[in-house]
Protein backbone atom coordinates (compact mmCIF):
# COMPACT_ATOMS: atom_id res chain seq x y z
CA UNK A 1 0.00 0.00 0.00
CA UNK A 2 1.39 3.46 -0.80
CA UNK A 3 1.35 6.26 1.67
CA UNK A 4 -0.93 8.34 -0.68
CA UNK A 5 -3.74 5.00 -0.30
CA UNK A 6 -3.14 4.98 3.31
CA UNK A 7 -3.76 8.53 3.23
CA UNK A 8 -6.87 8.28 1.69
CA UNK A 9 -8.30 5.09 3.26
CA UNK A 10 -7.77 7.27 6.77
CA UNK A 11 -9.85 10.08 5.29
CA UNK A 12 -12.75 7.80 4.44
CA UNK A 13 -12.19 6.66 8.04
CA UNK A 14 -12.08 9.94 9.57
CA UNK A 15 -15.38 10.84 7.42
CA UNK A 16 -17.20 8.02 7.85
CA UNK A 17 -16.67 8.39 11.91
CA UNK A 18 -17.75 12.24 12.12
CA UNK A 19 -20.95 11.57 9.85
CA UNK A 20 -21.93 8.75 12.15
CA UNK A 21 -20.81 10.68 15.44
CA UNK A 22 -23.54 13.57 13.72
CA UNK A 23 -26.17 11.56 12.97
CA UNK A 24 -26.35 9.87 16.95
CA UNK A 25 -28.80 12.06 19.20
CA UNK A 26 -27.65 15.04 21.24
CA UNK A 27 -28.35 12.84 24.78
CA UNK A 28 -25.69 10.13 23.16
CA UNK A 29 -23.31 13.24 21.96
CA UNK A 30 -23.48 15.10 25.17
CA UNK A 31 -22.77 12.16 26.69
CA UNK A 32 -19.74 10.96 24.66
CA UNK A 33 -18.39 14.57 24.94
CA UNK A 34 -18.96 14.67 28.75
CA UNK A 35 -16.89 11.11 28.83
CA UNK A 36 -14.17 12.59 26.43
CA UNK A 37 -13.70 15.36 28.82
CA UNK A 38 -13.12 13.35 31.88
CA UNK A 39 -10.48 11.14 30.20
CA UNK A 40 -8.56 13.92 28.16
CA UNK A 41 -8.98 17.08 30.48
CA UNK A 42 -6.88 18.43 33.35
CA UNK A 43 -10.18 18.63 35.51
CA UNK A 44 -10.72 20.77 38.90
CA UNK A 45 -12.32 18.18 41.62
CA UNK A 46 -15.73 19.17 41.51
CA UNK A 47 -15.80 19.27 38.48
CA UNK A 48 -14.12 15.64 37.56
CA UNK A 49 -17.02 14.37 40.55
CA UNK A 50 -19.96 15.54 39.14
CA UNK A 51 -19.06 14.17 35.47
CA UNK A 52 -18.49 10.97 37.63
CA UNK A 53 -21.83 11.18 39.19
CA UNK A 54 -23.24 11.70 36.00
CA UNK A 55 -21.90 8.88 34.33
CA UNK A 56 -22.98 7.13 37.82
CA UNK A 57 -26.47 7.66 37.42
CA UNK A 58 -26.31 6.63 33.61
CA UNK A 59 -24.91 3.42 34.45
CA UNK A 60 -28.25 3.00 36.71
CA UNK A 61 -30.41 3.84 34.51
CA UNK A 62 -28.58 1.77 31.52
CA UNK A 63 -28.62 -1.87 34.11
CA UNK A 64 -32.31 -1.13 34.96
CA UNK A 65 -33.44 -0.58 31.71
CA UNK A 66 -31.03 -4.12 30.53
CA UNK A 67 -29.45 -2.47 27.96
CA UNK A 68 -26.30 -4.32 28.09
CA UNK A 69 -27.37 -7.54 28.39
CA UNK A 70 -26.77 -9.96 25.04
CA UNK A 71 -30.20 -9.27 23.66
CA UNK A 72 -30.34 -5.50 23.77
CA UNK A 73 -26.68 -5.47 22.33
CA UNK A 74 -27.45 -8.29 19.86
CA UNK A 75 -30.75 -6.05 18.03
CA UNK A 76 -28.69 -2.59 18.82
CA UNK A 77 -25.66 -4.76 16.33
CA UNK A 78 -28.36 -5.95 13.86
CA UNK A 79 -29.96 -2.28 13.71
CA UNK A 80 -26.99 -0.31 13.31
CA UNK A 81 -27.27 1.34 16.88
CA UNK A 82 -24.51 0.25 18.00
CA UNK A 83 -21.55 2.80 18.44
């Protein structure tokens, strides 16, 4: 593979990623950004605990509802929901 292939297979990649991150709800987007920030940010401590009591509560609310069990992740696969 030349490095002008690799190039462009990476921008089909790159495309293909930031039309699917667009096309996901803003609940799912905030959520992924609020996640991004706690992994890649120099946080303050208040601020780094409330992101982790948000992503507390959504972890609730996602085991209650069984949406990671093998049939909710099996028909969000075969519908294209899943990320």
């Amino acid at each position: 593979m030349t490095s002008a292939r690799g190039e462009e297979i990476a921008q089909r990649v790159i495309h293909g990623a930031r039309r699917r991150f667009n096309s996901l709800s803003d609940e799912v987007r905030r959520a992924i950004d609020d996640e991004n920030l706690l992994v890649n940010s120099e946080l303050t401590v208040g601020v780094t605990e409330a992101l982790l009591q948000q992503l507390h509560e959504r972890l609730i609310l996602w085991e209650a509802e069984n949406l990671g069990n093998l049939e909710a992740v099996s028909k969000a696969h075969s519908s294209g929901g899943l990320l």
